[in-house]
C-alpha atoms as a PDB file:
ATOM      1  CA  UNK A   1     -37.829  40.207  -5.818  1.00  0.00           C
ATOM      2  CA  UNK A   2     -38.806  40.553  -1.890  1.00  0.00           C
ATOM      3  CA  UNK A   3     -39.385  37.097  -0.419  1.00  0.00           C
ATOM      4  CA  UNK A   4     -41.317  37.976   3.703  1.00  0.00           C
ATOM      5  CA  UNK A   5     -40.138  35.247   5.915  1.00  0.00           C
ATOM      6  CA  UNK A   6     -42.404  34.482   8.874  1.00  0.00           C
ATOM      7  CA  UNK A   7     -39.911  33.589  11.589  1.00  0.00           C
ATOM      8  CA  UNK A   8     -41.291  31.592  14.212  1.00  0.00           C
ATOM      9  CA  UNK A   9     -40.256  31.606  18.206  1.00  0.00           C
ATOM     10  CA  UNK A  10     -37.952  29.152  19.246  1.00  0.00           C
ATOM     11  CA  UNK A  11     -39.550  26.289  21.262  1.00  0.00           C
ATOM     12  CA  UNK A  12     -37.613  23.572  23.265  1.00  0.00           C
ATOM     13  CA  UNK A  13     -38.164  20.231  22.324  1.00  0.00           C
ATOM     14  CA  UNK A  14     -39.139  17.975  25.330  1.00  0.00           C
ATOM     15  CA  UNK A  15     -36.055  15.212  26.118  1.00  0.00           C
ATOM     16  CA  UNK A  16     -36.121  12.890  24.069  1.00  0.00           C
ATOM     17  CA  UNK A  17     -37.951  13.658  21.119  1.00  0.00           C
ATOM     18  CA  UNK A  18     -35.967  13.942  17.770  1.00  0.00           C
ATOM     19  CA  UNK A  19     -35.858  17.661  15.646  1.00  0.00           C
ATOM     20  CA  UNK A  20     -36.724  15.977  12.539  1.00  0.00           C
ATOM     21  CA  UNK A  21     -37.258  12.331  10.728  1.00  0.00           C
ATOM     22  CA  UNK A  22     -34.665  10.522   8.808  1.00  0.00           C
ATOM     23  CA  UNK A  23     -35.266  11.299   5.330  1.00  0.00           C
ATOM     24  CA  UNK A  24     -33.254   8.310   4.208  1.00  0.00           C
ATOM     25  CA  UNK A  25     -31.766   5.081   6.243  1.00  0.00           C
ATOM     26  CA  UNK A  26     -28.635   2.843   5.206  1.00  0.00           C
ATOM     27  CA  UNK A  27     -29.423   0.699   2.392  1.00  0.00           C
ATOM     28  CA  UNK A  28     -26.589  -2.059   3.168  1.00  0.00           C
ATOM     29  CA  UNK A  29     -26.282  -4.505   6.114  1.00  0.00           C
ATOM     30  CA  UNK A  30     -22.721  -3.093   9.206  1.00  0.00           C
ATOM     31  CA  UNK A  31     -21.117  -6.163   7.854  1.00  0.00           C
ATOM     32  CA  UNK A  32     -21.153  -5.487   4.350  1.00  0.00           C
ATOM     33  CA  UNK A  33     -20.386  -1.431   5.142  1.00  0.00           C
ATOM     34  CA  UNK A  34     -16.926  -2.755   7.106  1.00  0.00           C
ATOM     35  CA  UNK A  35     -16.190  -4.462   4.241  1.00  0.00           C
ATOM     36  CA  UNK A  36     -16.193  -2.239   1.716  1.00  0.00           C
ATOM     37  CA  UNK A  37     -14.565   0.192   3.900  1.00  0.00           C
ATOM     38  CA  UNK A  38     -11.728  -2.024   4.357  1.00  0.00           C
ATOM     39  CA  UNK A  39     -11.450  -1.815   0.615  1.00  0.00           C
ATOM     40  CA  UNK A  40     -11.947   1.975   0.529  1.00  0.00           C
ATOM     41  CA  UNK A  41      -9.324   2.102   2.986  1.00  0.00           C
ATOM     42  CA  UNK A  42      -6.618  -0.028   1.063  1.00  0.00           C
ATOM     43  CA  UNK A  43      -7.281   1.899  -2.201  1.00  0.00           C
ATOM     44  CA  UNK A  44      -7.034   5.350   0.304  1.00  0.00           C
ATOM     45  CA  UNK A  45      -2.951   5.743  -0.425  1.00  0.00           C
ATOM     46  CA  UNK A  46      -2.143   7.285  -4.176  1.00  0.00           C
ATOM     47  CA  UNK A  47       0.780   4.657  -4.508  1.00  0.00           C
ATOM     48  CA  UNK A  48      -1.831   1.942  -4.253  1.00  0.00           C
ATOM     49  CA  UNK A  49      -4.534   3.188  -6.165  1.00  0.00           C
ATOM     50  CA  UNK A  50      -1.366   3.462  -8.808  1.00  0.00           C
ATOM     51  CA  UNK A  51      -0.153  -0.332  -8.319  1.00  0.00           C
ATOM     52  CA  UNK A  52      -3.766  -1.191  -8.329  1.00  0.00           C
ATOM     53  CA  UNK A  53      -3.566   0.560 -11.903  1.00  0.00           C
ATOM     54  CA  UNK A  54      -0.517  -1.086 -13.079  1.00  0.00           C
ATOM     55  CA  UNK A  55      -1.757  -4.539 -11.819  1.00  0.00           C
ATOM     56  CA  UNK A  56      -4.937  -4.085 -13.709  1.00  0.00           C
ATOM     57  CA  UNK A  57      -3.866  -3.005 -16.864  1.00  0.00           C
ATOM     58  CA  UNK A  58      -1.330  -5.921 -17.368  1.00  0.00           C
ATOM     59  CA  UNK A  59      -2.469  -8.859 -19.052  1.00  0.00           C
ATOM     60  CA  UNK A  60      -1.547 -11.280 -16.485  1.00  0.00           C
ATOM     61  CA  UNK A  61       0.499 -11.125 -13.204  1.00  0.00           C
ATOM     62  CA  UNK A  62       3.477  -8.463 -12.121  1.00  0.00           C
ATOM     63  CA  UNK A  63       6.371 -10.042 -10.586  1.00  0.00           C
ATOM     64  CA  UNK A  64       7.292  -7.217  -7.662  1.00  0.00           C
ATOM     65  CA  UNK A  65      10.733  -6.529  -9.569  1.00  0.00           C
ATOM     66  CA  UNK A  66       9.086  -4.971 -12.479  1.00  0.00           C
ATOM     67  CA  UNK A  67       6.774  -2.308 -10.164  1.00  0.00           C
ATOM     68  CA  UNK A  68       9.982  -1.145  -7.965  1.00  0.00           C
ATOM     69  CA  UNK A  69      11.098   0.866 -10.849  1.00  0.00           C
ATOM     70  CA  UNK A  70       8.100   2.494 -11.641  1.00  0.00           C
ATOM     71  CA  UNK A  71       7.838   3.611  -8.452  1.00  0.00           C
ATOM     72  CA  UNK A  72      10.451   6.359  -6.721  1.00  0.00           C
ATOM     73  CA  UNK A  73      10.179   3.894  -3.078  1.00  0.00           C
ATOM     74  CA  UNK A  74      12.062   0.984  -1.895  1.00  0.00           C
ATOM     75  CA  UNK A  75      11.219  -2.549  -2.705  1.00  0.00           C
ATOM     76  CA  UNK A  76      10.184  -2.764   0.936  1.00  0.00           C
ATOM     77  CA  UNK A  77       7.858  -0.104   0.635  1.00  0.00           C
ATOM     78  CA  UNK A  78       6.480  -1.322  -2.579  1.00  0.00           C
ATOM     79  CA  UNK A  79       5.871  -4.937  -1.222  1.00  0.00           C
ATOM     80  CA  UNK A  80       4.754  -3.264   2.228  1.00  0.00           C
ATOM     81  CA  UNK A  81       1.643  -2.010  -0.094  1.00  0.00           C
ATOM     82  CA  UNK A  82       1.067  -4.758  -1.898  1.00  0.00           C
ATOM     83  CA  UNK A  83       0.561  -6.301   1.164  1.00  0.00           C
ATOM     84  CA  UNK A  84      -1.956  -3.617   2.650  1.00  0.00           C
ATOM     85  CA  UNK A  85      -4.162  -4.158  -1.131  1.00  0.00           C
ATOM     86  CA  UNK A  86      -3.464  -7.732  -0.387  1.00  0.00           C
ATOM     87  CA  UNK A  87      -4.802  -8.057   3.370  1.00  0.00           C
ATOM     88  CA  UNK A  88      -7.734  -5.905   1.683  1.00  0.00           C
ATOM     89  CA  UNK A  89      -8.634  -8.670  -1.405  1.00  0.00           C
ATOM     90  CA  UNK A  90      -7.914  -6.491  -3.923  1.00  0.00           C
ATOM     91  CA  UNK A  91      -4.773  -8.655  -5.053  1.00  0.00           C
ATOM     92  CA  UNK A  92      -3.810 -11.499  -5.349  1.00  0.00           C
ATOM     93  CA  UNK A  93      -0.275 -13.174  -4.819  1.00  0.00           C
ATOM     94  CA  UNK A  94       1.562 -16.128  -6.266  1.00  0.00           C
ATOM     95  CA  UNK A  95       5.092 -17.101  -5.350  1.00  0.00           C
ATOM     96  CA  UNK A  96       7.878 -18.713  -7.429  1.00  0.00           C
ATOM     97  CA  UNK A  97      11.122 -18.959  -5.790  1.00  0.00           C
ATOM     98  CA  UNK A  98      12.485 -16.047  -4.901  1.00  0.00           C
ATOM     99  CA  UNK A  99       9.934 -13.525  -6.644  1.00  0.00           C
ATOM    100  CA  UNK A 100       6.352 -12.785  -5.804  1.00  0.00           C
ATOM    101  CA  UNK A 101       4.288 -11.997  -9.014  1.00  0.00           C
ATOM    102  CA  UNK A 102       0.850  -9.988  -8.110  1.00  0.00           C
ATOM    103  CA  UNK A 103      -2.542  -9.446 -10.087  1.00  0.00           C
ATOM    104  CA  UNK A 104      -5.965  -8.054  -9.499  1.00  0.00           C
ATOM    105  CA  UNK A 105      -8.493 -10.208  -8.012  1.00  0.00           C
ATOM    106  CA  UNK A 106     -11.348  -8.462  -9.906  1.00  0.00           C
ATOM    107  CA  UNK A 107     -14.433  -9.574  -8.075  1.00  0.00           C
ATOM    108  CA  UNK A 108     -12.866  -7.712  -4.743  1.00  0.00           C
ATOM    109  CA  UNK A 109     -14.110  -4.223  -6.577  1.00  0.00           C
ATOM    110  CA  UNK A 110     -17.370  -5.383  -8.225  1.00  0.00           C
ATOM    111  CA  UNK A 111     -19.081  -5.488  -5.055  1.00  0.00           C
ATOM    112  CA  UNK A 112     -17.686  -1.221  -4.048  1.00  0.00           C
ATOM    113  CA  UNK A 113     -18.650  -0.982  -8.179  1.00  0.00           C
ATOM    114  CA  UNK A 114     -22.659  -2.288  -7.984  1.00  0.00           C
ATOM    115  CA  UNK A 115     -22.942  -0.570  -4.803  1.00  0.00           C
ATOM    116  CA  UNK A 116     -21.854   2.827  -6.518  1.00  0.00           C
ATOM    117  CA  UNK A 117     -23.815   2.119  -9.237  1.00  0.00           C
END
């Protein structure tokens, strides 16, 4: 199958004037963009997107002692993440004495999750 293109001679486009329209323009408002980014950032790391994982799954909240093991990282490292997803929303914290037990705050996704939808 032959297909004859008509090529056309290139013409400069005077300042100013744009090549072509937009065909389609942001849907959501900068503020709400930044923060979903900041969420899409936290959740950017594999170990977090795994804690994330383990926090959701559990029926209730993670003291930081139980994820250490699952993961092959210091407990520094581990709480130095939960603390990124926790800046971000994504988790929450609770203290009790010495131990910090985490969970998922679930309505931090749902707003990345209708937005995708």
């Amino acid at each position: 199958m032959s297909v004859d293109l008509e090529l056309a001679p290139k013409r400069k486009r005077p300042a100013g004037e744009p090549c072509c329209e937009p065909v389609a323009h942001p849907d959501i408002e900068r503020e709400q963009a930044e923060r979903m980014a900041r969420t899409a950032k936290a959740l950017g790391d594999p170990i977090r997107m795994q804690l994330v994982d383990v926090l959701r799954r559990h029926a209730g909240k993670v003291c930081v002692c139980e994820l250490v093991p699952l993961f092959d990282l210091s407990q520094p490292t581990v709480s130095h993440h939960l603390k990124v997803l926790r800046e971000a929303g994504i988790v929450g914290c609770e203290r009790k004495g010495l131990w910090a037990y985490y969970y998922v705050n679930p309505e931090a996704l749902e707003e990345v999750r209708r937005w995708l939808k």
